[in-house]
PDB file of N, CA and C in Angstrom:
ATOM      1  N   UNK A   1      23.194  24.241  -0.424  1.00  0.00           N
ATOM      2  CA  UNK A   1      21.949  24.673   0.184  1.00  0.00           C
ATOM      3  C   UNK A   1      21.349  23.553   1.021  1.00  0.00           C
ATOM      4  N   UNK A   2      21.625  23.425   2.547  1.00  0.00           N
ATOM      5  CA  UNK A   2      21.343  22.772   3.011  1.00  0.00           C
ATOM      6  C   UNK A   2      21.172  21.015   2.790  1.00  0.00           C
ATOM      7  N   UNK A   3      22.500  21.008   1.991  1.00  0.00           N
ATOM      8  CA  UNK A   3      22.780  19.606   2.018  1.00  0.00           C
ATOM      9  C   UNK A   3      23.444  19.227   3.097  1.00  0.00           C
ATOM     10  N   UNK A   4      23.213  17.286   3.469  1.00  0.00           N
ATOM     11  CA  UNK A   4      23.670  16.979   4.138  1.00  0.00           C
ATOM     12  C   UNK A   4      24.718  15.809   4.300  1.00  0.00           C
ATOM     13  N   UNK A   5      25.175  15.381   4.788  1.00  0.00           N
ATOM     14  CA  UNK A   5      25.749  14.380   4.576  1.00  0.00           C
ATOM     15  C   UNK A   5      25.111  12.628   4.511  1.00  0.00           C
ATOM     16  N   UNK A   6      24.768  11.550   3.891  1.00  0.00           N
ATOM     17  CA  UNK A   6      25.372  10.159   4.356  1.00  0.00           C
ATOM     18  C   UNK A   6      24.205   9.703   4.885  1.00  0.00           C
ATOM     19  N   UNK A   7      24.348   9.156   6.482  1.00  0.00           N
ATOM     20  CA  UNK A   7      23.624   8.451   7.307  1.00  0.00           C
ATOM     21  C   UNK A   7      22.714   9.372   7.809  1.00  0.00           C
ATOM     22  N   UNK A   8      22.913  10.871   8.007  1.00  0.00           N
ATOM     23  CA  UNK A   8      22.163  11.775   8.530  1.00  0.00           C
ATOM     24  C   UNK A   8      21.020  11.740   7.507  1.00  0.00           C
ATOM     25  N   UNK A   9      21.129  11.788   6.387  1.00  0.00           N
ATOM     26  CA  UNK A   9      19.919  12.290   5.567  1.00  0.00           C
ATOM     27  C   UNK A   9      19.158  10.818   5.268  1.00  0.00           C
ATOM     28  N   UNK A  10      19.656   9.783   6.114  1.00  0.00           N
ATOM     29  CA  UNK A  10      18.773   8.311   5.345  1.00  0.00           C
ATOM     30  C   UNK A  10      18.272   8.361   6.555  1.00  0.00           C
ATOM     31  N   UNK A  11      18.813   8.645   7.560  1.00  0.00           N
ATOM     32  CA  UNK A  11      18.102   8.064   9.300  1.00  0.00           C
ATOM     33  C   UNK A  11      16.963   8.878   9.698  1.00  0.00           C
ATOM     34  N   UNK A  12      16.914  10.960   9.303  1.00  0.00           N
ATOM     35  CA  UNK A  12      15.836  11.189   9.665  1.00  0.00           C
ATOM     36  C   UNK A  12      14.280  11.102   9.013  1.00  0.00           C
ATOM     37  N   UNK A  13      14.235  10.438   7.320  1.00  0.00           N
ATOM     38  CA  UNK A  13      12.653  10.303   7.205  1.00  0.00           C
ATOM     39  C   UNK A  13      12.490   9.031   7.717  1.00  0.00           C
ATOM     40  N   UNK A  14      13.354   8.106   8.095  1.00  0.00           N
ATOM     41  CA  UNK A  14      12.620   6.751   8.480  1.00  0.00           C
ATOM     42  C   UNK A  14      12.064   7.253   9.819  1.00  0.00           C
ATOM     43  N   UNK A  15      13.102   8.113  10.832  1.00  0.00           N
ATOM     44  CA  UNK A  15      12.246   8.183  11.928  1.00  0.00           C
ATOM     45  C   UNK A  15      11.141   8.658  11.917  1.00  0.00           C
ATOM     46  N   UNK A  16      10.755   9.945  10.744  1.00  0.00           N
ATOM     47  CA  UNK A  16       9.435  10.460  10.811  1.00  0.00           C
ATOM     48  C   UNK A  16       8.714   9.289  10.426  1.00  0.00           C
ATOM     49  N   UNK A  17       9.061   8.746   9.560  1.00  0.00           N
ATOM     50  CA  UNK A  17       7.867   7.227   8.766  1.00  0.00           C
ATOM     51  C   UNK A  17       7.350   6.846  10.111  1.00  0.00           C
ATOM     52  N   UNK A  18       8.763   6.226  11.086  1.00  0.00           N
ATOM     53  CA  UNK A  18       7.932   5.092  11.906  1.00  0.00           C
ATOM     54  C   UNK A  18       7.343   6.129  13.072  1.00  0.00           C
ATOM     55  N   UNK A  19       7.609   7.510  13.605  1.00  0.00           N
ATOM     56  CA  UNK A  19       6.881   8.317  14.508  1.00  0.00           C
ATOM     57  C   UNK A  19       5.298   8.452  13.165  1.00  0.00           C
ATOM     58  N   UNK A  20       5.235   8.944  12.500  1.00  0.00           N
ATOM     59  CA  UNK A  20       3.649   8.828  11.740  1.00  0.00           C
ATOM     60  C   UNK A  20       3.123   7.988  11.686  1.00  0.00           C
ATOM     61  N   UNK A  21       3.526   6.549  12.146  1.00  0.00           N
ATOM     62  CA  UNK A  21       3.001   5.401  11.894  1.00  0.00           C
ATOM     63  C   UNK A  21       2.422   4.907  13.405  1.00  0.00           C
ATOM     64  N   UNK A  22       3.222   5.645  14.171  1.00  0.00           N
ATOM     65  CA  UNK A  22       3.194   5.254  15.784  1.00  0.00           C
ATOM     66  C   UNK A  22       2.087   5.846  15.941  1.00  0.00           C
ATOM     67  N   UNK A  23       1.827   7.423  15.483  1.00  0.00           N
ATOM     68  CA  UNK A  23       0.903   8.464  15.833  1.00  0.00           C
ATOM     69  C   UNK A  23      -0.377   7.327  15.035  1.00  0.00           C
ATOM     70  N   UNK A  24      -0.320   7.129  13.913  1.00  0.00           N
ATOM     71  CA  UNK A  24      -1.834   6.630  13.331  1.00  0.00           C
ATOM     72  C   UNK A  24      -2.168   5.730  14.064  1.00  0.00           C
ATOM     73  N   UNK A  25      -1.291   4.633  14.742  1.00  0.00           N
ATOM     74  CA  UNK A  25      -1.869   3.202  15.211  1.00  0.00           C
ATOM     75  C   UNK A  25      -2.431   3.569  16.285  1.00  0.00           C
ATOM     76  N   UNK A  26      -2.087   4.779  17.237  1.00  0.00           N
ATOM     77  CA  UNK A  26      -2.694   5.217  17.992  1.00  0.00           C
ATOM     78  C   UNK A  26      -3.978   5.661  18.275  1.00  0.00           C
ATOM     79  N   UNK A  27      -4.593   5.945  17.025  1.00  0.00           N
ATOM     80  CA  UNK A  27      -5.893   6.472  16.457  1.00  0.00           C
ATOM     81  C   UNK A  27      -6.835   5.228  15.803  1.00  0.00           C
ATOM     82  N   UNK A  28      -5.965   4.055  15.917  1.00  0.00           N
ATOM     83  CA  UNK A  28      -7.362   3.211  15.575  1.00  0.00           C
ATOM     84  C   UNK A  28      -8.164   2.446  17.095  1.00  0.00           C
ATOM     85  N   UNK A  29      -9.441   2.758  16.624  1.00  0.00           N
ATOM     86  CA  UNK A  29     -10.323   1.702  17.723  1.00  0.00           C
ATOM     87  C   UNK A  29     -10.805   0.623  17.321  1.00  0.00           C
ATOM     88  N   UNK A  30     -10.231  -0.042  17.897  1.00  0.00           N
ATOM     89  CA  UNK A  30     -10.392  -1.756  17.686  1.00  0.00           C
ATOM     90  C   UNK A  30     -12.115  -2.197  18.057  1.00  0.00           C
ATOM     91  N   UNK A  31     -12.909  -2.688  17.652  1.00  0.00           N
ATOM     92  CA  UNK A  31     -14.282  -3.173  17.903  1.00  0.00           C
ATOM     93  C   UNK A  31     -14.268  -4.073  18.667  1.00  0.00           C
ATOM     94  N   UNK A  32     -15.350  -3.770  20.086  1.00  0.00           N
ATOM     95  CA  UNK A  32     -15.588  -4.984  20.822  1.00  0.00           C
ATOM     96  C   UNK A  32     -15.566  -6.556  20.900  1.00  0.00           C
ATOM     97  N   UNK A  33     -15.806  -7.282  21.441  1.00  0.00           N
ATOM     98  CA  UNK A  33     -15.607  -8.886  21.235  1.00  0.00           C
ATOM     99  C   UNK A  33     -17.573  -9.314  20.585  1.00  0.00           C
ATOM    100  N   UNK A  34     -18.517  -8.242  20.805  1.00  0.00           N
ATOM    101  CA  UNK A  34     -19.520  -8.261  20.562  1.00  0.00           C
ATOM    102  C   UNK A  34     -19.869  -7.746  19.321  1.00  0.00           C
ATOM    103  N   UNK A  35     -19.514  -6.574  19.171  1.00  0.00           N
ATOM    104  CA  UNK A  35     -19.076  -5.811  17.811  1.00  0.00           C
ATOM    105  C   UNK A  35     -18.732  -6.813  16.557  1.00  0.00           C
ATOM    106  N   UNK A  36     -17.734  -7.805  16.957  1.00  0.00           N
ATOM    107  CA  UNK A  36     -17.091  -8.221  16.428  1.00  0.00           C
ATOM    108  C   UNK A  36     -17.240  -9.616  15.577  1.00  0.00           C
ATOM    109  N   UNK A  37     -18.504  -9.790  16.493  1.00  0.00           N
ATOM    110  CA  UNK A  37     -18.650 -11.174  16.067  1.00  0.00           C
ATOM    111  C   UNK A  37     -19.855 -11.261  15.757  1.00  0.00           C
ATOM    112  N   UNK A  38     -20.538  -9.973  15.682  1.00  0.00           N
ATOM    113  CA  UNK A  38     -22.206  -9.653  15.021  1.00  0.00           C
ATOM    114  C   UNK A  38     -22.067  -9.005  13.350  1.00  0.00           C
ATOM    115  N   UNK A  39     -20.663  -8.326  13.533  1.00  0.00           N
ATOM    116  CA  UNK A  39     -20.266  -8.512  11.646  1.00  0.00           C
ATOM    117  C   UNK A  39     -19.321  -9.296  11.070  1.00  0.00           C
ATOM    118  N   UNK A  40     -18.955 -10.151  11.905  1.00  0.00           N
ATOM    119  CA  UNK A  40     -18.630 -11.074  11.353  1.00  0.00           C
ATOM    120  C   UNK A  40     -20.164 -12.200  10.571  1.00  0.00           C
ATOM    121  N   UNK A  41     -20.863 -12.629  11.635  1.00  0.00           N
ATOM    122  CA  UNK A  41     -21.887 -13.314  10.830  1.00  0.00           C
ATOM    123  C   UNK A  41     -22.651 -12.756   9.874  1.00  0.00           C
ATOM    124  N   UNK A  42     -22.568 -10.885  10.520  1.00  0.00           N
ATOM    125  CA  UNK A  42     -23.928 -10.742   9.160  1.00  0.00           C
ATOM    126  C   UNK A  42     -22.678 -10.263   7.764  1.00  0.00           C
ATOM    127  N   UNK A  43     -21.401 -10.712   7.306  1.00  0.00           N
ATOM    128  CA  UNK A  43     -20.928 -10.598   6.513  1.00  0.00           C
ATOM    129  C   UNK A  43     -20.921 -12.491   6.449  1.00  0.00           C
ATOM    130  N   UNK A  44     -20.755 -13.457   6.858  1.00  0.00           N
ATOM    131  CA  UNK A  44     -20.755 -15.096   6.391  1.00  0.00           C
ATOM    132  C   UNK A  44     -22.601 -14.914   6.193  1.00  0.00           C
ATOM    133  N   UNK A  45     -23.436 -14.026   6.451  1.00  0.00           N
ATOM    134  CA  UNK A  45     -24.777 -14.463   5.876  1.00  0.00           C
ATOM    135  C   UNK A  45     -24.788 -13.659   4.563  1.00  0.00           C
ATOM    136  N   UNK A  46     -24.040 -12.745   4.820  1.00  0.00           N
ATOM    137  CA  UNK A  46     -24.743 -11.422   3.350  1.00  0.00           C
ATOM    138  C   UNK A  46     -23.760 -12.579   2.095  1.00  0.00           C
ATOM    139  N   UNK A  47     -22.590 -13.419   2.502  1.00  0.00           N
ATOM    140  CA  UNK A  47     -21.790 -14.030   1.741  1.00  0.00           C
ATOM    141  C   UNK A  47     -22.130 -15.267   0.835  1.00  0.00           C
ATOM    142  N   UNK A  48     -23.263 -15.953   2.038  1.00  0.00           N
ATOM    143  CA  UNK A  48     -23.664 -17.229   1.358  1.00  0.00           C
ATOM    144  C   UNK A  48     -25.204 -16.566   0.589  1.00  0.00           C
ATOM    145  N   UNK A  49     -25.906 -15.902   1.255  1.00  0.00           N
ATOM    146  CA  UNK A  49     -26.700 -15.062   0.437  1.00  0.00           C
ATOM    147  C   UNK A  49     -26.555 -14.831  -0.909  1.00  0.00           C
ATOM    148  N   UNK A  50     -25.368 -14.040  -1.287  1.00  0.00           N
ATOM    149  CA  UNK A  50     -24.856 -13.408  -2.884  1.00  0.00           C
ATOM    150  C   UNK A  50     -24.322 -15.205  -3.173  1.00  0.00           C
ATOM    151  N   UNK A  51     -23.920 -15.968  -2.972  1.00  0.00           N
ATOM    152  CA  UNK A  51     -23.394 -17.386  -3.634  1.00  0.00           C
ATOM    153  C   UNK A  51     -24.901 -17.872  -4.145  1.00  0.00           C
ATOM    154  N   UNK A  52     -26.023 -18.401  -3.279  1.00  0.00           N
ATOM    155  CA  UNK A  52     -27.336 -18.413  -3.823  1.00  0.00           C
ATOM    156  C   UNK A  52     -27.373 -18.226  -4.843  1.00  0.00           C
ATOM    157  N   UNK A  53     -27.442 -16.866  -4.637  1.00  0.00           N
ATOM    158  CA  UNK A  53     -28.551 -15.825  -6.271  1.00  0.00           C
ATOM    159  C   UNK A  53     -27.707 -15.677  -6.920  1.00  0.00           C
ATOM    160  N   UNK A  54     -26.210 -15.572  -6.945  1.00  0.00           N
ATOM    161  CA  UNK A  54     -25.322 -16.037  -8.472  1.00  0.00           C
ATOM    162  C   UNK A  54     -26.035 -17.657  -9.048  1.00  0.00           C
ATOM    163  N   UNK A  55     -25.974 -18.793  -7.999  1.00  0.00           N
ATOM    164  CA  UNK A  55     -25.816 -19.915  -8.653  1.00  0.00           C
ATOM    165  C   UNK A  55     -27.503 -19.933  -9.365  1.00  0.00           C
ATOM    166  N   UNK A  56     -28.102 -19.239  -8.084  1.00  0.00           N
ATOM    167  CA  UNK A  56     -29.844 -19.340  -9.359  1.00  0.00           C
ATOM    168  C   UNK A  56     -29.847 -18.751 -10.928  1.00  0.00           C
ATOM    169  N   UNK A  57     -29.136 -18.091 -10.455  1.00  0.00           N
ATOM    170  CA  UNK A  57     -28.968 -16.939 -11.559  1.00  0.00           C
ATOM    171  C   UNK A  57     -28.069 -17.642 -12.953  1.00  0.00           C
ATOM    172  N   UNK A  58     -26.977 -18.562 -12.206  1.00  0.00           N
ATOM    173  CA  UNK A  58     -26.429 -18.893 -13.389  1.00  0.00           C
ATOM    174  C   UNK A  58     -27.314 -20.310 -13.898  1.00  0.00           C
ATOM    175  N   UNK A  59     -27.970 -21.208 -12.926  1.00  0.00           N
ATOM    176  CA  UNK A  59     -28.753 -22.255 -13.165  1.00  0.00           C
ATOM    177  C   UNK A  59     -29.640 -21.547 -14.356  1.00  0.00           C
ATOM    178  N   UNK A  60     -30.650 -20.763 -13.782  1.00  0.00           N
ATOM    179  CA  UNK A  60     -31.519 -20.082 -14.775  1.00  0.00           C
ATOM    180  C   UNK A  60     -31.186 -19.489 -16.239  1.00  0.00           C
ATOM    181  N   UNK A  61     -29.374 -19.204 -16.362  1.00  0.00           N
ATOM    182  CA  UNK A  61     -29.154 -18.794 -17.832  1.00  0.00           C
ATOM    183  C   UNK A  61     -28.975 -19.604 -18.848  1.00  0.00           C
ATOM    184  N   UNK A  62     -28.558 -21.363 -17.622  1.00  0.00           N
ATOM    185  CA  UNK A  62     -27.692 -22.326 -18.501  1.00  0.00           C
ATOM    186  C   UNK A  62     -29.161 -23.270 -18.685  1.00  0.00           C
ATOM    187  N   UNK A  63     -30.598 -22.798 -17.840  1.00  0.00           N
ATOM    188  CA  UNK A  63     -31.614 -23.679 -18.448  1.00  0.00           C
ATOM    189  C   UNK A  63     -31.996 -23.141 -19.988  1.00  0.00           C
ATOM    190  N   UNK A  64     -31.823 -21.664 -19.728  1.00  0.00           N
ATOM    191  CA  UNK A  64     -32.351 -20.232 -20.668  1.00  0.00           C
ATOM    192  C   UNK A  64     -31.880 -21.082 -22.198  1.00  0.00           C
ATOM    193  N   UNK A  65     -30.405 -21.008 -21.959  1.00  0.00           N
ATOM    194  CA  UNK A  65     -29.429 -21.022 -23.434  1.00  0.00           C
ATOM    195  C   UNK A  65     -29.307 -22.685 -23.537  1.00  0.00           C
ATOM    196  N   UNK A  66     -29.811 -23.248 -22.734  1.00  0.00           N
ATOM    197  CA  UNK A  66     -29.671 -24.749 -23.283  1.00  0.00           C
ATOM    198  C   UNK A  66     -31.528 -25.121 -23.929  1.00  0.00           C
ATOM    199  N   UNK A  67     -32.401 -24.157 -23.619  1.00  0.00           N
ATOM    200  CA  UNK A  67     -33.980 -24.469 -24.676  1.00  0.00           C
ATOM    201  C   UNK A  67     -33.755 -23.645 -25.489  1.00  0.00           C
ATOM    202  N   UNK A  68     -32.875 -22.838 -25.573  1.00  0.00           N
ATOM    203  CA  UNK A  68     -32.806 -21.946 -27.366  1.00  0.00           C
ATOM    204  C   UNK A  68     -31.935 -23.040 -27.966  1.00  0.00           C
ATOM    205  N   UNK A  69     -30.704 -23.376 -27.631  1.00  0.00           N
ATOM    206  CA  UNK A  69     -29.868 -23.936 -28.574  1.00  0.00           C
ATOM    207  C   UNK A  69     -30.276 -25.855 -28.377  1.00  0.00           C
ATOM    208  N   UNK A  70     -31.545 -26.030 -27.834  1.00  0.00           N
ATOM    209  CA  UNK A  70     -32.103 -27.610 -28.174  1.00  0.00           C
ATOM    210  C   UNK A  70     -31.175 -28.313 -27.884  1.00  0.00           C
TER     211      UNK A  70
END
């Protein structure tokens, strides 16, 4: 029932793989040079932002648990 032989049945899903792969890359839009470099900083600000308020945060637990345990 529609078996096939060998090289025939290994060669045609790779071609579909790399034709579906051709079709998707086709569909992405790449972001401007402006785009690009306005989320870039507000992700290095939202980054050093969250580093902050972890380290306050952990300063403040290790002042917390170092006046309970004297």
């Amino acid at each position: 029932m529609g078996e096939t032989t060998g090289k025939v049945a290994e060669k045609a899903p790779k071609k579909s793989w790399f034709k579906g792969i051709k079709s998707e890359f086709k569909k992405i839009v790449w972001p401007d040079k402006e785009t690009l470099s306005k989320q870039t900083i507000a992700v290095v600000i939202v980054t050093i932002l969250l580093g902050a308020i972890i380290f306050l945060l952990d300063y403040v637990i290790d002042l917390g648990i170092s006046f309970i345990l004297g």
